[in-house]
C-alpha atoms as a PDB file:
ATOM      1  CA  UNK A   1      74.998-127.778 144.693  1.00  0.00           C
ATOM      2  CA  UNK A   2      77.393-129.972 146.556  1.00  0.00           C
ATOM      3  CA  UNK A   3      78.785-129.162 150.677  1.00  0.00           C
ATOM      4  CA  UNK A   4      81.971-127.883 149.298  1.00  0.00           C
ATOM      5  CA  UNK A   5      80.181-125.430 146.633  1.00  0.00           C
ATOM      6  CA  UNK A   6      78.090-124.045 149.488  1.00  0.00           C
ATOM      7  CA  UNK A   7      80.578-123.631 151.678  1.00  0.00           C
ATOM      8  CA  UNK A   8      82.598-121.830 148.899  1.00  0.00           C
ATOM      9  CA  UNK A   9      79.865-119.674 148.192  1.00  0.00           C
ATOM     10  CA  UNK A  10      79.499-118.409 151.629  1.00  0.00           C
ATOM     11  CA  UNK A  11      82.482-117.797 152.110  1.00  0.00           C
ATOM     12  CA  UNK A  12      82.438-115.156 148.931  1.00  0.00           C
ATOM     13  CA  UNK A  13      79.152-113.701 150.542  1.00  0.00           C
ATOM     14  CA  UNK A  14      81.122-112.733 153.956  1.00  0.00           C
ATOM     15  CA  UNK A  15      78.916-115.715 155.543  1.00  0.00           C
ATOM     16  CA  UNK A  16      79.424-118.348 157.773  1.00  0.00           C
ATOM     17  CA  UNK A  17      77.567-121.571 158.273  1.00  0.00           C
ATOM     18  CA  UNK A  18      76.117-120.267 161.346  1.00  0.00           C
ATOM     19  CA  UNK A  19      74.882-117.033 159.946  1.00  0.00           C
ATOM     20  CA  UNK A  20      73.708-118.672 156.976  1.00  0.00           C
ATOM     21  CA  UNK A  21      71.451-120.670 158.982  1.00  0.00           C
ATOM     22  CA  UNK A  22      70.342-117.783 160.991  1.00  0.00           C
ATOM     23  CA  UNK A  23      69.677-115.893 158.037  1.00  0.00           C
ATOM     24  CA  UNK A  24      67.279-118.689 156.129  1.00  0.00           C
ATOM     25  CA  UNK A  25      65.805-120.010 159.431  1.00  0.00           C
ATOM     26  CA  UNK A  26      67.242-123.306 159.332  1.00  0.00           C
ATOM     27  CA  UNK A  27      69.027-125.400 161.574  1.00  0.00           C
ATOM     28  CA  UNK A  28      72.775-124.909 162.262  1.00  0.00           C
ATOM     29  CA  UNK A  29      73.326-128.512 163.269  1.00  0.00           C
ATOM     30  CA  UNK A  30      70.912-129.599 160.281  1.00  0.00           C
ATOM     31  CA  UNK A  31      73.279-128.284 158.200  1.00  0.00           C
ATOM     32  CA  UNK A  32      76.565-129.365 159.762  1.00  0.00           C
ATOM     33  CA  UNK A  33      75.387-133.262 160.120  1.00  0.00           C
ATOM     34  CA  UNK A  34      72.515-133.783 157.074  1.00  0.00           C
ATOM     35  CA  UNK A  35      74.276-131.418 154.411  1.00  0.00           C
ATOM     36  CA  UNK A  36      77.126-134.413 153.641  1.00  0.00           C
ATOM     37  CA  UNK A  37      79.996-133.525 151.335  1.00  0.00           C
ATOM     38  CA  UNK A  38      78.829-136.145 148.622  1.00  0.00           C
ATOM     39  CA  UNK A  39      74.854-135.009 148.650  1.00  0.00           C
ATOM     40  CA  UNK A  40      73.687-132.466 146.429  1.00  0.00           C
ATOM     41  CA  UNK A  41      72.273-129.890 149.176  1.00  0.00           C
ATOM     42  CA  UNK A  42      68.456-129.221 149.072  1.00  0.00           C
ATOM     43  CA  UNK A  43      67.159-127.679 146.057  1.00  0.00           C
ATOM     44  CA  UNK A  44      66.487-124.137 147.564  1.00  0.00           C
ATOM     45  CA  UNK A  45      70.052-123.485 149.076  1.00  0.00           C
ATOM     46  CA  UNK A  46      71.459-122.420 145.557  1.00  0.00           C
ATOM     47  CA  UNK A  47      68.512-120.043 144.410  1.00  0.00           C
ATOM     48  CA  UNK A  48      68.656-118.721 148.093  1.00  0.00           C
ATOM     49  CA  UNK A  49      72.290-117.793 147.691  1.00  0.00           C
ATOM     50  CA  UNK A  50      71.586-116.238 144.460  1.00  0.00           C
ATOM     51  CA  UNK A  51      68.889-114.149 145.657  1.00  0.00           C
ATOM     52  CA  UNK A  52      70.981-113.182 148.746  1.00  0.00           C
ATOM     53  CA  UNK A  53      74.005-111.767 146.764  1.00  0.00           C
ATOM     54  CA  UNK A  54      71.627-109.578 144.244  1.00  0.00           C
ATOM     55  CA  UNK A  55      70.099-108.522 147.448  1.00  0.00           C
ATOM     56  CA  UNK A  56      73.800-107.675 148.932  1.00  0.00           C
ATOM     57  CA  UNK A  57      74.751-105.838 145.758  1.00  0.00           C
ATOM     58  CA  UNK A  58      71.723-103.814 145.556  1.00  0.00           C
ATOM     59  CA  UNK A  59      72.442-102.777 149.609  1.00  0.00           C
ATOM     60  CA  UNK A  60      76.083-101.773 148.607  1.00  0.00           C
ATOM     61  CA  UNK A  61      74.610 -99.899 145.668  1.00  0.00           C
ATOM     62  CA  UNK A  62      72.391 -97.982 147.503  1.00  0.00           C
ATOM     63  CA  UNK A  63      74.731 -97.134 150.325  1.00  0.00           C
ATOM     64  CA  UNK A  64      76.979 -95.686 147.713  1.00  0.00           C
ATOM     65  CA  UNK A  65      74.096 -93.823 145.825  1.00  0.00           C
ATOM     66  CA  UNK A  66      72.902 -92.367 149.332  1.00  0.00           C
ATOM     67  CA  UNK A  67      76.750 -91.410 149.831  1.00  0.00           C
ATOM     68  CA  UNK A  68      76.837 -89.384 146.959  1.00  0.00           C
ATOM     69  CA  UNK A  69      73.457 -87.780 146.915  1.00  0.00           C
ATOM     70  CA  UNK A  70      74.650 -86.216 150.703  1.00  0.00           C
ATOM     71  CA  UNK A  71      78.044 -85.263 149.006  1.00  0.00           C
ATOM     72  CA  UNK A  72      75.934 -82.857 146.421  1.00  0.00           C
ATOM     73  CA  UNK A  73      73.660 -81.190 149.118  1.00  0.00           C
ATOM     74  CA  UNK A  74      76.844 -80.117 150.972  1.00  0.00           C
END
């Protein structure tokens, strides 16, 4: 995964460089000055984004499940 395909895949996920850091407990300027545009990014960074939007999905999922269940006990 290159600079410009992480940064394209945060954006989808509603992230931002500095939440993305927050979020894996790296280092914001780590990634703004050692993630270059022509290196492929460390080899955790794509699995970690993967994992992140099942995680999202399920979240969303289960907010509209919960949504529903309260709408039949009304």
């Amino acid at each position: 995964m290159t600079r410009l395909d992480f940064d394209k895949k945060i954006k989808t996920l509603g992230l931002s460089r500095k939440s993305f850091a927050k979020i894996a407990g790296v280092s914001y300027t780590g990634i703004s000055t050692n993630w270059k545009e022509n290196k492929n990014l460390p080899p955790w960074v794509e699995p970690f984004l993967h994992y992140y939007e099942k995680s999202k999905a399920l979240d969303d999922l289960l907010i509209i499940m919960h949504k529903h269940k309260m709408l039949e006990e009304q």
